[in-house]
N, C-alpha and C. Protein backbone atom coordinates (compact mmCIF):
# COMPACT_ATOMS: atom_id res chain seq x y z
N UNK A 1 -160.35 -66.77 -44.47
CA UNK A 1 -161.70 -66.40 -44.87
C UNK A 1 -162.55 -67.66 -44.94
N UNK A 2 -163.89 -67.80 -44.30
CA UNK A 2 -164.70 -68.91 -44.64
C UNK A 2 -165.19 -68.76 -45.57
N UNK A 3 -165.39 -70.04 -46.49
CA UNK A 3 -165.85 -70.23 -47.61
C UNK A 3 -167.83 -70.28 -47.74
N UNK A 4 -168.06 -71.19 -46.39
CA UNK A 4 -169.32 -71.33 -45.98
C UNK A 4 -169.38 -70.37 -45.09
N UNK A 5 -170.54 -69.19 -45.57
CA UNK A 5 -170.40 -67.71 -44.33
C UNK A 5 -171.75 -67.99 -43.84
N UNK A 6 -172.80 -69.11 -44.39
CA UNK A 6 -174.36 -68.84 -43.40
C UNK A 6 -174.91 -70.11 -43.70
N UNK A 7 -175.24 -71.00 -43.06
CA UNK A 7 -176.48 -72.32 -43.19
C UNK A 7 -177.06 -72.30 -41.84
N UNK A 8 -178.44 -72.36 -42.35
CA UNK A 8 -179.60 -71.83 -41.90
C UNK A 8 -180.75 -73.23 -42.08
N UNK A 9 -181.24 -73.56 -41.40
CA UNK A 9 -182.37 -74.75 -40.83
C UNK A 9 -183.49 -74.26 -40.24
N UNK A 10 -184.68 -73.41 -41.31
CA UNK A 10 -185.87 -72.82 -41.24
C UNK A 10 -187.32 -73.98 -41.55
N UNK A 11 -187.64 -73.65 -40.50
CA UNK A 11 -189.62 -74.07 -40.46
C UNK A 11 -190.16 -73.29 -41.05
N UNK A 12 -190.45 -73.48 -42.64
CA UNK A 12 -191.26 -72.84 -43.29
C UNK A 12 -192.55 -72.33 -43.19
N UNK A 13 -193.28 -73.46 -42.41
CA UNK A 13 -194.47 -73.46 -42.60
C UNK A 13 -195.06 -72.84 -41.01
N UNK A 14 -194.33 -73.21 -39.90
CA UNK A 14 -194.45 -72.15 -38.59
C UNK A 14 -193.54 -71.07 -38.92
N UNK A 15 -192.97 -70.59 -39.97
CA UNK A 15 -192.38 -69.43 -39.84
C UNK A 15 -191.63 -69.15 -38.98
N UNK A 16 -190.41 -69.83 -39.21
CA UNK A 16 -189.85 -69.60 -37.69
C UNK A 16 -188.00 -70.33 -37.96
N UNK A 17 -186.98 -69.67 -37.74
CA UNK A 17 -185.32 -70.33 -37.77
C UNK A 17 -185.19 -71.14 -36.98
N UNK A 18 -185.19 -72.80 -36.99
CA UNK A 18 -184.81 -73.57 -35.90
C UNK A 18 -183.21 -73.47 -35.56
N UNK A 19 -182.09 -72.76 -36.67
CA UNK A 19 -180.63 -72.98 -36.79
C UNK A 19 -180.45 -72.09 -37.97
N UNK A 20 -179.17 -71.05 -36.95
CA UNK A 20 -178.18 -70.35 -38.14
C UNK A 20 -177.22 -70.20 -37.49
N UNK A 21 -175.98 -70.69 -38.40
CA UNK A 21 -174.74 -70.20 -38.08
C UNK A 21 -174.30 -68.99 -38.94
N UNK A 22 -173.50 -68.31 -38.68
CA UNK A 22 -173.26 -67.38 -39.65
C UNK A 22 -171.35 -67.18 -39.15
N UNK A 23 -170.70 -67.37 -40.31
CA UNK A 23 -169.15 -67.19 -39.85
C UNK A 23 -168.48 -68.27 -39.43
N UNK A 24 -169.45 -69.48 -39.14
CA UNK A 24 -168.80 -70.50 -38.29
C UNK A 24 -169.09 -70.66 -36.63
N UNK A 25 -170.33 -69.46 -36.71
CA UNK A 25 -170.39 -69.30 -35.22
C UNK A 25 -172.26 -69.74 -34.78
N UNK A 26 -172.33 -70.03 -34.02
CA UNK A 26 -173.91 -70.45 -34.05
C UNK A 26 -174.66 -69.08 -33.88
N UNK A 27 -175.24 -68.85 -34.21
CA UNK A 27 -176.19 -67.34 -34.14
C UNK A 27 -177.63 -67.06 -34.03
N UNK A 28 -177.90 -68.85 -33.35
CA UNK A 28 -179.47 -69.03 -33.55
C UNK A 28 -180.20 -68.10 -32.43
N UNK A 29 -179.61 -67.89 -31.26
CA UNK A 29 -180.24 -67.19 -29.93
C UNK A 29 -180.83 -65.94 -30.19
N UNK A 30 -179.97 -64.66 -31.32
CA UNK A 30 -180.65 -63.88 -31.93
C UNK A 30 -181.64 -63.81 -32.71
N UNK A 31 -182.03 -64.91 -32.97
CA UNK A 31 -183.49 -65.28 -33.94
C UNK A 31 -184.38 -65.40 -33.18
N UNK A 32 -184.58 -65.81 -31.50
CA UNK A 32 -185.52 -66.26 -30.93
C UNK A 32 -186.48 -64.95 -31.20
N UNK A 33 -187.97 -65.43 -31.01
CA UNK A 33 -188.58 -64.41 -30.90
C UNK A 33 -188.84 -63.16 -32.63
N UNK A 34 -187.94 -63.54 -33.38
CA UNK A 34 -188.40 -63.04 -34.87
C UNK A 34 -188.78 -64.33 -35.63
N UNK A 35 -189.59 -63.93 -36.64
CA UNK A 35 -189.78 -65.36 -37.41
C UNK A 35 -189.27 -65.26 -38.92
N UNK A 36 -188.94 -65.96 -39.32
CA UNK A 36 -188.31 -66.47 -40.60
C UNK A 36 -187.94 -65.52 -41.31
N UNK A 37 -189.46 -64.89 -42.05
CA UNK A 37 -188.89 -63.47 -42.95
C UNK A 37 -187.83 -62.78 -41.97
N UNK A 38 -188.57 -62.17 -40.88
CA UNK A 38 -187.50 -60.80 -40.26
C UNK A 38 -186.49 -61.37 -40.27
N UNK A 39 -185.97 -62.57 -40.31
CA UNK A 39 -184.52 -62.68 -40.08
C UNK A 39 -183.88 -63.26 -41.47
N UNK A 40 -184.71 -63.66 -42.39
CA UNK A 40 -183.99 -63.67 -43.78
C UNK A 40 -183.84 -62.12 -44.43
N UNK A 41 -185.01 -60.99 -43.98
CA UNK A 41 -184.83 -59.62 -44.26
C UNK A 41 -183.71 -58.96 -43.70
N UNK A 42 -183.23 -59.26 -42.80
CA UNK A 42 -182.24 -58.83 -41.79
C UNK A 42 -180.62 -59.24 -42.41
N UNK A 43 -180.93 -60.75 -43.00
CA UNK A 43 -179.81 -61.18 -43.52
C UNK A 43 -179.37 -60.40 -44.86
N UNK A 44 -180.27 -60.27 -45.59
CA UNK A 44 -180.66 -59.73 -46.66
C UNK A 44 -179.72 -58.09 -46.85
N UNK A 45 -179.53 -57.52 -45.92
CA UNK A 45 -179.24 -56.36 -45.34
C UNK A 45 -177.76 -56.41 -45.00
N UNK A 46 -177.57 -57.37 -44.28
CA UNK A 46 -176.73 -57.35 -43.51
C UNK A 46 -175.63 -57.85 -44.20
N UNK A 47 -175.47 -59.23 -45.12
CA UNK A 47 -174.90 -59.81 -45.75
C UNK A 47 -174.99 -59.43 -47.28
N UNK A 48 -175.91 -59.16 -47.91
CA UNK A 48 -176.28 -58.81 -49.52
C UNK A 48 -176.41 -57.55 -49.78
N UNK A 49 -175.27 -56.67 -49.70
CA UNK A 49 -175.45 -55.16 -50.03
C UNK A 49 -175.65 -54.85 -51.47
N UNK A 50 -175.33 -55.63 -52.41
CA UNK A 50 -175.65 -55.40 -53.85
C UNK A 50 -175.21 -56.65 -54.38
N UNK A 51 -175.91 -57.07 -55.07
CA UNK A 51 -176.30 -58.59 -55.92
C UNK A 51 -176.34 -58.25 -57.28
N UNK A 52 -175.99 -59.43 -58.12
CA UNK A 52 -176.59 -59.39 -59.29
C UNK A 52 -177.92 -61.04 -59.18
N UNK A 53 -178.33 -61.23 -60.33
CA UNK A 53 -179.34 -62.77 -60.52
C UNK A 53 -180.74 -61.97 -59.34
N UNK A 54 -181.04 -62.88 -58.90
CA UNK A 54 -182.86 -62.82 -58.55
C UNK A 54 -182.82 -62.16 -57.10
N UNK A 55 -183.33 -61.24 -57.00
CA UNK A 55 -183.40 -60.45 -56.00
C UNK A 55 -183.37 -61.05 -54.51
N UNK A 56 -182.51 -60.83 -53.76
CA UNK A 56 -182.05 -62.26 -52.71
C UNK A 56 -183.72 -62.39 -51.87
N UNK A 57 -184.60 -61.10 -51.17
CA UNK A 57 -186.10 -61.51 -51.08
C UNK A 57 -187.14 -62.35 -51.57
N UNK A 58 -186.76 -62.00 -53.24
CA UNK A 58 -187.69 -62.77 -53.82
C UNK A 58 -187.37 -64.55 -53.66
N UNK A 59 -186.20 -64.41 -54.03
CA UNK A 59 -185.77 -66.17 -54.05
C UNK A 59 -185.32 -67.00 -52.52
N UNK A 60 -186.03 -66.07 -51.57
CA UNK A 60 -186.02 -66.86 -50.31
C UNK A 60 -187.22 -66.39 -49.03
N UNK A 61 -187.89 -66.05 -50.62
CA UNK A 61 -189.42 -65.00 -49.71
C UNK A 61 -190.19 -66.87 -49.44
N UNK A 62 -190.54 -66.61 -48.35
CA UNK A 62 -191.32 -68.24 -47.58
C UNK A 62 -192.29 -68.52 -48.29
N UNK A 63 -193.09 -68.29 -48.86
CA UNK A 63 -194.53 -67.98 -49.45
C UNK A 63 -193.87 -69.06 -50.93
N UNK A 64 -192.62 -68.54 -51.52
CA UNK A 64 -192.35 -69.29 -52.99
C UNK A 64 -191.50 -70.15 -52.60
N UNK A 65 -191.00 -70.34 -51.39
CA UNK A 65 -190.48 -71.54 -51.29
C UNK A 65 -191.49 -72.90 -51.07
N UNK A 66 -192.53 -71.94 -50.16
CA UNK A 66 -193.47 -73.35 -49.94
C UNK A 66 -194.43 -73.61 -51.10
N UNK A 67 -194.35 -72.87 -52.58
CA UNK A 67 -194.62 -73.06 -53.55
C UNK A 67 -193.62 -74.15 -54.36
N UNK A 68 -192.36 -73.48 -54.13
CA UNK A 68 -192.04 -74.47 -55.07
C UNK A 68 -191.56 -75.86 -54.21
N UNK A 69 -191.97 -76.25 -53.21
CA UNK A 69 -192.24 -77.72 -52.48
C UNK A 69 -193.34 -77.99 -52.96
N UNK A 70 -194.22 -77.41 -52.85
CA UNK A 70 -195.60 -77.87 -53.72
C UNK A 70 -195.35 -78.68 -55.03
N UNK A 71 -195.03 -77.62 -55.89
CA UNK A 71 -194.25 -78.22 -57.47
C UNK A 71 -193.35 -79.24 -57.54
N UNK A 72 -193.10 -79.68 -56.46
CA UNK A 72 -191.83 -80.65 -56.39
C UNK A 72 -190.41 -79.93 -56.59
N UNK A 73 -190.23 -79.08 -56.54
CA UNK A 73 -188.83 -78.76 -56.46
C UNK A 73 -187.78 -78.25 -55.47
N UNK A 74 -187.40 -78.92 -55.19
CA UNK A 74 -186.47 -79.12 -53.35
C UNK A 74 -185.61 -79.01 -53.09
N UNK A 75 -184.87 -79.03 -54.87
CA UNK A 75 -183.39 -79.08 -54.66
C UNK A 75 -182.98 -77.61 -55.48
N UNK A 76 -182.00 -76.51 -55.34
CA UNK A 76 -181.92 -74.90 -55.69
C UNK A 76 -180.43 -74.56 -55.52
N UNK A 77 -180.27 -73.79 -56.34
CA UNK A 77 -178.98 -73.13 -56.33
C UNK A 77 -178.83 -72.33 -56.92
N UNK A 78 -177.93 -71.00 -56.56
CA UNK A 78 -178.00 -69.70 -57.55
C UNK A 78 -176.55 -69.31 -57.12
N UNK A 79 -175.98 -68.81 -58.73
CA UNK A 79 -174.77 -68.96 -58.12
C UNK A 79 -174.52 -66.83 -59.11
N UNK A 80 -174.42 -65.56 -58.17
CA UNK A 80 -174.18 -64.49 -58.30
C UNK A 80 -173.14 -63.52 -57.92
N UNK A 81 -172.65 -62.71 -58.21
CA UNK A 81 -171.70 -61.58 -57.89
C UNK A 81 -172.12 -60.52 -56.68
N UNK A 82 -171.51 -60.64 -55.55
CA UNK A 82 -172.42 -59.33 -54.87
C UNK A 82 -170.72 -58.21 -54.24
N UNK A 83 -171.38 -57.15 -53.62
CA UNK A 83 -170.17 -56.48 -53.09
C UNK A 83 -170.48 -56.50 -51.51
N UNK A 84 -168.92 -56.79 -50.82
CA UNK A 84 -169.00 -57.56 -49.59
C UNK A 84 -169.01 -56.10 -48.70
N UNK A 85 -168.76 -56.08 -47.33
CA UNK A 85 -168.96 -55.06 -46.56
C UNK A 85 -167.30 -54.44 -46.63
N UNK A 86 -166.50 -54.50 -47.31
CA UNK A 86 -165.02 -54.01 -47.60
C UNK A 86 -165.80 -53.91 -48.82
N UNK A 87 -166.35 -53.88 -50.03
CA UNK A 87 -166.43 -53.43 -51.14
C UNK A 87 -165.59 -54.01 -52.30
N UNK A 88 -165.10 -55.45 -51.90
CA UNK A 88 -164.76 -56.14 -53.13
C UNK A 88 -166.16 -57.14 -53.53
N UNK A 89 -166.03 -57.02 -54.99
CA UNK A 89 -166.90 -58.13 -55.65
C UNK A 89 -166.28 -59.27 -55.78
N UNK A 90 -167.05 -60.17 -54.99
CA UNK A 90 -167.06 -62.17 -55.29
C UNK A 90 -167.75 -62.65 -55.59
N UNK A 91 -167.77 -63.93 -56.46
CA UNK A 91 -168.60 -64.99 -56.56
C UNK A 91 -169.26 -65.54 -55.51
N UNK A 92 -170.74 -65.37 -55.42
CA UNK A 92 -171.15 -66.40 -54.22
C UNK A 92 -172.31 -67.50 -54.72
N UNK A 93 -172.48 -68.23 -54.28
CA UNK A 93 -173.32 -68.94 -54.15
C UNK A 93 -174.63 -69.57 -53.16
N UNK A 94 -175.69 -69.84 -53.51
CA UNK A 94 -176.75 -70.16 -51.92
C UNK A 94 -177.13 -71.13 -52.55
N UNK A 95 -177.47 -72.60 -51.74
CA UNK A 95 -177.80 -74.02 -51.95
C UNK A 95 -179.03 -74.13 -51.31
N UNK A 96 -180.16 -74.62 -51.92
CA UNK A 96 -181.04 -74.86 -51.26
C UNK A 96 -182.23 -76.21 -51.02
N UNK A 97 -182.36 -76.82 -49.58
CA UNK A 97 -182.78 -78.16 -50.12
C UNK A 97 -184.04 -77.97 -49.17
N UNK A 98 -185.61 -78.07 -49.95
CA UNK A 98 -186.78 -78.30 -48.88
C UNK A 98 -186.78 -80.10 -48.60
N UNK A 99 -187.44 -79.87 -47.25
CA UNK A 99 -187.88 -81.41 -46.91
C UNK A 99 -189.51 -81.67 -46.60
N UNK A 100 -189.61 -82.48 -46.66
CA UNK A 100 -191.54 -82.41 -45.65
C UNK A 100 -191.41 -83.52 -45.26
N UNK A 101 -191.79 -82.84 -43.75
CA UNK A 101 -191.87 -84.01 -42.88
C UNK A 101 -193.13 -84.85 -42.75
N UNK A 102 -193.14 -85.80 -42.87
CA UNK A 102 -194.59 -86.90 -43.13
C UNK A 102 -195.08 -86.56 -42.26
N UNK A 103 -194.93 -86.61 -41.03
CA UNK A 103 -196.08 -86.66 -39.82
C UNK A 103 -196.93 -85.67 -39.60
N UNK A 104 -196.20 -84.12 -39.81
CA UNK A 104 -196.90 -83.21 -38.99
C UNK A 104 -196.73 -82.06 -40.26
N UNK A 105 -196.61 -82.62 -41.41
CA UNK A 105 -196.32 -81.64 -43.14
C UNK A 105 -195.91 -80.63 -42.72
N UNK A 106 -194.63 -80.11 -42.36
CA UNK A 106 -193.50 -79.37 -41.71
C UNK A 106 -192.98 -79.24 -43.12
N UNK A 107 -192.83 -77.79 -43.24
CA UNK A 107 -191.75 -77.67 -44.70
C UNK A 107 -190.53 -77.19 -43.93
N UNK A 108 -189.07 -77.87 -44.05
CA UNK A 108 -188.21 -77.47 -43.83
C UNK A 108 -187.24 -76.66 -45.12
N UNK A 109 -186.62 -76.25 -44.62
CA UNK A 109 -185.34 -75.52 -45.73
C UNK A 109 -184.42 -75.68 -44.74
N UNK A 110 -183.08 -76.39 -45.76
CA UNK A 110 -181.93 -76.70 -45.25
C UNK A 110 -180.82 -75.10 -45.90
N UNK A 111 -180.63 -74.36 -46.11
CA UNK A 111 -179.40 -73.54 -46.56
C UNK A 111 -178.53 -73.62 -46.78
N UNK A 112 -177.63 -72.99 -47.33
CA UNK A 112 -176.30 -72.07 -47.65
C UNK A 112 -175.58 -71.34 -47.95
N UNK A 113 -174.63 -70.65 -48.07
CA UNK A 113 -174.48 -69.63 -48.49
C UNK A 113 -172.83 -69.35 -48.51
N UNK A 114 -172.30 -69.54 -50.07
CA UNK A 114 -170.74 -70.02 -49.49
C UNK A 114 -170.31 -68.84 -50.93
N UNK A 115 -169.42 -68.16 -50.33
CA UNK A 115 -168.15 -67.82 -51.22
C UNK A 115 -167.55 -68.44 -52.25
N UNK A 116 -167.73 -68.36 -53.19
CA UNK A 116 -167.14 -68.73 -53.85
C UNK A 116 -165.57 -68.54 -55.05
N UNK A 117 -165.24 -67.59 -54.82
CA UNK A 117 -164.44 -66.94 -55.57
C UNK A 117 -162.94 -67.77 -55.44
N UNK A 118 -162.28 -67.99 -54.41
CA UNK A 118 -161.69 -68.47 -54.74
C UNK A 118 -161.30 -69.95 -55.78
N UNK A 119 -162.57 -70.75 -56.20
CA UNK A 119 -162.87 -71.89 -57.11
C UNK A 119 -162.72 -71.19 -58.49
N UNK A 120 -163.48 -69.74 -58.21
CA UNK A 120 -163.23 -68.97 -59.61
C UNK A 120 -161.86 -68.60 -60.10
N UNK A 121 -161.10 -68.22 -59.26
CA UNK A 121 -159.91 -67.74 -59.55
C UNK A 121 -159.07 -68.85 -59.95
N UNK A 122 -158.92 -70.30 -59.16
CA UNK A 122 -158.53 -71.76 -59.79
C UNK A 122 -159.47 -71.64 -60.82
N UNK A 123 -160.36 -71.91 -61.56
CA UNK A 123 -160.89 -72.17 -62.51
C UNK A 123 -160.10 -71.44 -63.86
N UNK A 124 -159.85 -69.82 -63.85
CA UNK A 124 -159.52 -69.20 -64.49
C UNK A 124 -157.98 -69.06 -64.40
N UNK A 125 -157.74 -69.93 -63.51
CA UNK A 125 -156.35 -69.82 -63.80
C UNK A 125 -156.08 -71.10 -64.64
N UNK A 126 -157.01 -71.88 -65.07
CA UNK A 126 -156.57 -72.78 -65.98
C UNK A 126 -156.64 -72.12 -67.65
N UNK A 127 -156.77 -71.30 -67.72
CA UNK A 127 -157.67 -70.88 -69.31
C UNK A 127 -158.23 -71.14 -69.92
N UNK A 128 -159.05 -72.20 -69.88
CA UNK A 128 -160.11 -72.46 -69.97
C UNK A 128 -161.74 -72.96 -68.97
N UNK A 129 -162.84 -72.96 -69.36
CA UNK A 129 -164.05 -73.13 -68.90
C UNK A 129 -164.15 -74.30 -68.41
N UNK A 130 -164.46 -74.49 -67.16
CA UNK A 130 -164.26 -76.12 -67.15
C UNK A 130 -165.65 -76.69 -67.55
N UNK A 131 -165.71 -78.09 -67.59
CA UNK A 131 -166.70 -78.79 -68.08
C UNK A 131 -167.08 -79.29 -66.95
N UNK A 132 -168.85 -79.24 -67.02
CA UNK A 132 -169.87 -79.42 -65.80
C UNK A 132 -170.57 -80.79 -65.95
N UNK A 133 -170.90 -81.64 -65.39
CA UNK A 133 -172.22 -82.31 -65.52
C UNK A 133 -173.53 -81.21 -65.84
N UNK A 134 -174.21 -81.72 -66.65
CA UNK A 134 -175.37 -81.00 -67.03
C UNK A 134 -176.42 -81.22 -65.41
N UNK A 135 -176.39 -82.40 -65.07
CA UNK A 135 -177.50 -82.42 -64.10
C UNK A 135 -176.78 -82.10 -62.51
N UNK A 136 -175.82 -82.48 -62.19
CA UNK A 136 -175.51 -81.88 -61.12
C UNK A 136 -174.76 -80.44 -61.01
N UNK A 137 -174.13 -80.07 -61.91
CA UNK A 137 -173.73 -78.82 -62.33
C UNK A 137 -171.66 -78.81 -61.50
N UNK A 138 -171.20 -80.49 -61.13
CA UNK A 138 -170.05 -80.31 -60.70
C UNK A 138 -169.24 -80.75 -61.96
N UNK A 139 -168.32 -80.18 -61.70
CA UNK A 139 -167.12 -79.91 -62.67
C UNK A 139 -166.37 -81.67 -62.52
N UNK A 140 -166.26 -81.79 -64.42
CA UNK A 140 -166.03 -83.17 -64.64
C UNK A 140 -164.55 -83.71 -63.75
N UNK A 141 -164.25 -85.09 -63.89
CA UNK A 141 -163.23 -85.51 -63.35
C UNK A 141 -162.01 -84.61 -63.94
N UNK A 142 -162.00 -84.97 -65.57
CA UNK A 142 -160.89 -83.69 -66.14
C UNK A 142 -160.75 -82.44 -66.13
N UNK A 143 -161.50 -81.67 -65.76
CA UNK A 143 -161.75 -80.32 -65.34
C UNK A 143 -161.15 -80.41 -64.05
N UNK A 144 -161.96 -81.56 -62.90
CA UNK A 144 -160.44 -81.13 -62.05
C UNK A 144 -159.25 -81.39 -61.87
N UNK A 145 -158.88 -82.11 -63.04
CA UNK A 145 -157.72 -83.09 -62.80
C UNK A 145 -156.97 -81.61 -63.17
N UNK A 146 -157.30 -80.55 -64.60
CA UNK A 146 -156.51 -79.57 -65.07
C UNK A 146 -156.53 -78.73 -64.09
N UNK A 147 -157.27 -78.17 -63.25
CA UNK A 147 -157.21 -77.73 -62.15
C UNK A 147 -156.12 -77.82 -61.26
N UNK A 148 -156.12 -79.06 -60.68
CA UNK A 148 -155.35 -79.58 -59.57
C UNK A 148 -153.62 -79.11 -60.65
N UNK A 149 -153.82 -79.91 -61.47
CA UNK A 149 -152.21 -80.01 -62.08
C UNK A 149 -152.00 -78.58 -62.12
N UNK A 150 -152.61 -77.21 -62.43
CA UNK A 150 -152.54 -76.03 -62.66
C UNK A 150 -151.43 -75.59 -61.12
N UNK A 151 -152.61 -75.63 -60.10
CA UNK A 151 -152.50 -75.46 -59.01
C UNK A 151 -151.13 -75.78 -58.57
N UNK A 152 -150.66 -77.22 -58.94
CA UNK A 152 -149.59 -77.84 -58.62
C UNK A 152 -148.25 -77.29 -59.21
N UNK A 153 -149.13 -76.60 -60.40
CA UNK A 153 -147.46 -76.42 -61.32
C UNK A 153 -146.89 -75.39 -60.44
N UNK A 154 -148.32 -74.02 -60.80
CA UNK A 154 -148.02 -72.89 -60.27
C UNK A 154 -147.66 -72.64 -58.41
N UNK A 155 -147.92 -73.58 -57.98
CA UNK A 155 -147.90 -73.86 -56.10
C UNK A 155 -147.95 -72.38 -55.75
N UNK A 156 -149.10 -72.11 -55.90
CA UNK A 156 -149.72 -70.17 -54.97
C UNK A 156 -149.54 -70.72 -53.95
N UNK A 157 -150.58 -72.10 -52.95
CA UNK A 157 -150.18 -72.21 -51.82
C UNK A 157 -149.43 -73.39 -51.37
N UNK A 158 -149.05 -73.57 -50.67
CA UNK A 158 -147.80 -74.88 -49.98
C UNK A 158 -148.57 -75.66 -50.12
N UNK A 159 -149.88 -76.02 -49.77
CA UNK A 159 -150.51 -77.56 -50.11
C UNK A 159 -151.32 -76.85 -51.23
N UNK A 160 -151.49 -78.39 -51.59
CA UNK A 160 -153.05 -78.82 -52.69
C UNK A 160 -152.95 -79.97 -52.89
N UNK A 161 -154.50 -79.98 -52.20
CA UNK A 161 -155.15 -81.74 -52.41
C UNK A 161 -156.11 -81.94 -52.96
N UNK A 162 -156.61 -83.28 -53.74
CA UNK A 162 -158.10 -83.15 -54.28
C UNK A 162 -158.24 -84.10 -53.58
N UNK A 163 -159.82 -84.06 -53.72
CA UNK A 163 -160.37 -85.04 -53.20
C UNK A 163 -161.44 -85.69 -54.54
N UNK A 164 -161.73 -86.88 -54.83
CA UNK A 164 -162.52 -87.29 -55.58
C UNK A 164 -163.67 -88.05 -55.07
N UNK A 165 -165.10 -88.20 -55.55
CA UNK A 165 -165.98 -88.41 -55.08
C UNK A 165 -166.94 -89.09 -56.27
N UNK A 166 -167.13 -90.44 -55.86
CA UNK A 166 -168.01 -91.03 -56.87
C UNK A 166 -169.30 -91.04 -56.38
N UNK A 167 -170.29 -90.84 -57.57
CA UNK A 167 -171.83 -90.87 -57.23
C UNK A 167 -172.41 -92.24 -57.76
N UNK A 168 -172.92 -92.91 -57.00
CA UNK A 168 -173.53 -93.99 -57.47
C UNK A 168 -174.71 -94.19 -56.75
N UNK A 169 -175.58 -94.45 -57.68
CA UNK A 169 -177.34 -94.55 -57.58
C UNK A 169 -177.81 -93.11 -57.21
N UNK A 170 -179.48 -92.88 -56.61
CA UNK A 170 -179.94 -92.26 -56.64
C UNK A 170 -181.23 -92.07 -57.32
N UNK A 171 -182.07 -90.84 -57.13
CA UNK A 171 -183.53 -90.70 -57.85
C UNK A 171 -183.28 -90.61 -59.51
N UNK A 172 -183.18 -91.58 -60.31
CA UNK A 172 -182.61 -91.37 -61.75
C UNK A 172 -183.90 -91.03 -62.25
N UNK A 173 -183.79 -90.05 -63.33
CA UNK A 173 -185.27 -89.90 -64.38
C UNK A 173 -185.47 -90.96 -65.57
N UNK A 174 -186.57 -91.09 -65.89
CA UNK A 174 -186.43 -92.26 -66.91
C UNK A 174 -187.21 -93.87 -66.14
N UNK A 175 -187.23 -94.57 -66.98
CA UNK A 175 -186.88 -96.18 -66.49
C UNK A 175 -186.91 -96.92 -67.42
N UNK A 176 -186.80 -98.05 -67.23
CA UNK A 176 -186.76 -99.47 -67.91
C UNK A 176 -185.34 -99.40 -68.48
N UNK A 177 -184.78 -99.29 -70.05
CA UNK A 177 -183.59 -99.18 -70.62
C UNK A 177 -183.40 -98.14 -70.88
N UNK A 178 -183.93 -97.04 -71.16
CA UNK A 178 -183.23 -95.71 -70.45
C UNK A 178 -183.05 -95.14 -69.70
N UNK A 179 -183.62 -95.37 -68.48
CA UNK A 179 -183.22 -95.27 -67.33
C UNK A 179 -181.58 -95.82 -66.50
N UNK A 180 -181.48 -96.91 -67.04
CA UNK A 180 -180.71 -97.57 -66.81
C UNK A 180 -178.84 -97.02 -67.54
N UNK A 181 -179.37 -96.64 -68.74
CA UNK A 181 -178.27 -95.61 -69.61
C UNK A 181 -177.64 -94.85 -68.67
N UNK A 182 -179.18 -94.25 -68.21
CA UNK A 182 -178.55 -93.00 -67.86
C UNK A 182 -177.97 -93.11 -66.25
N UNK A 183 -178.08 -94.02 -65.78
CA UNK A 183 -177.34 -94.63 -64.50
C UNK A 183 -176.17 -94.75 -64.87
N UNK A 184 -175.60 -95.27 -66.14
CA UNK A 184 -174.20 -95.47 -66.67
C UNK A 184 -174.06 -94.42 -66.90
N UNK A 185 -174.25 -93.60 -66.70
CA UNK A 185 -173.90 -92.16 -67.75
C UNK A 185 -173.32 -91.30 -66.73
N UNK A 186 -173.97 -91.20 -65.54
CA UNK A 186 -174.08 -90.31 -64.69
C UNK A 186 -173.16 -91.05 -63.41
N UNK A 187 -171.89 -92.05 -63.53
CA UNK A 187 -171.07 -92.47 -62.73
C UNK A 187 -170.03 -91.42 -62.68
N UNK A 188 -169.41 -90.73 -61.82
CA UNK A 188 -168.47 -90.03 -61.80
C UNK A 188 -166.79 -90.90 -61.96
């Protein structure tokens, strides 16, 4: 099963899909000729038969995305329960990042749209909640360390690997000496 089932590379502002894969497969040739909505409505349909959180239209209707680029906000994520076309309920998730392009003020949207359930089912197989960063929302080093060891004790599958990933620098909020805190703070 893919984990990542749709990322999508939309021109907001010509209304229009430059890139979608869906499945792992490129699927942009069927977009030619519809523009943005019809084919986020289409997705909408096709992929989101019942949701819970913000109505999948509203939170990828073009009109409030190029609002909230306006507001400054570029970076999105919603993470909901829907029922798949077999009729089991999973965790999914959609990532969302606008860009603007300086030259020609092009609003892009980068996508995603990934499964998530199996992270849920490791998660809960630890018994407890794991612990998040507040600002990036990924699960602390010890959260996955109990994870991984879970995984390892119980071996569901023949492998398990982690991978670890440090963040260093970036757009920090703040400046002068609190700013700087919070650069220490926010090292993985």
């Amino acid at each position: 099963r893919h984990t990542l089932l749709i990322s999508v590379k939309a021109n907001l502002k010509a209304d229009y899909v430059e890139e979608i894969w869906i499945n792992g497969m490129d699927q942009t040739a069927w977009t030619w000729g519809k523009t943005y909505t019809e084919v986020m409505h289409f997705e909408k349909n096709h992929m989101f038969l019942k949701s819970q959180g913000m109505d999948f239209e509203e939170r990828f209707r073009r009109e409030r995305l190029l609002e909230d680029m306006k507001k400054g906000e570029v970076w999105s994520s919603s993470e909901y329960r829907r029922v798949d076309s077999g009729g089991n309920i999973r965790w999914m998730e959609d990532m969302v990042n606008l860009v603007q392009e300086p030259k020609t003020q092009d609003v892009y949207m980068f996508a995603c749209f990934c499964d998530n359930q199996q992270r849920h089912d490791w998660e809960r197989m630890t018994g407890r909640k794991p612990e998040r960063d507040p600002q990036t929302g990924i699960c602390t080093a010890q959260s996955l360390k109990n994870m991984a060891e879970c995984l390892i004790r119980n071996r569901i599958e023949a492998e398990c690997a982690l991978a670890m990933i440090s963040f260093v620098g970036g757009p920090w909020p703040g400046s002068g000496e609190e700013g700087e805190r919070e650069k220490k703070s926010r090292r993985f």
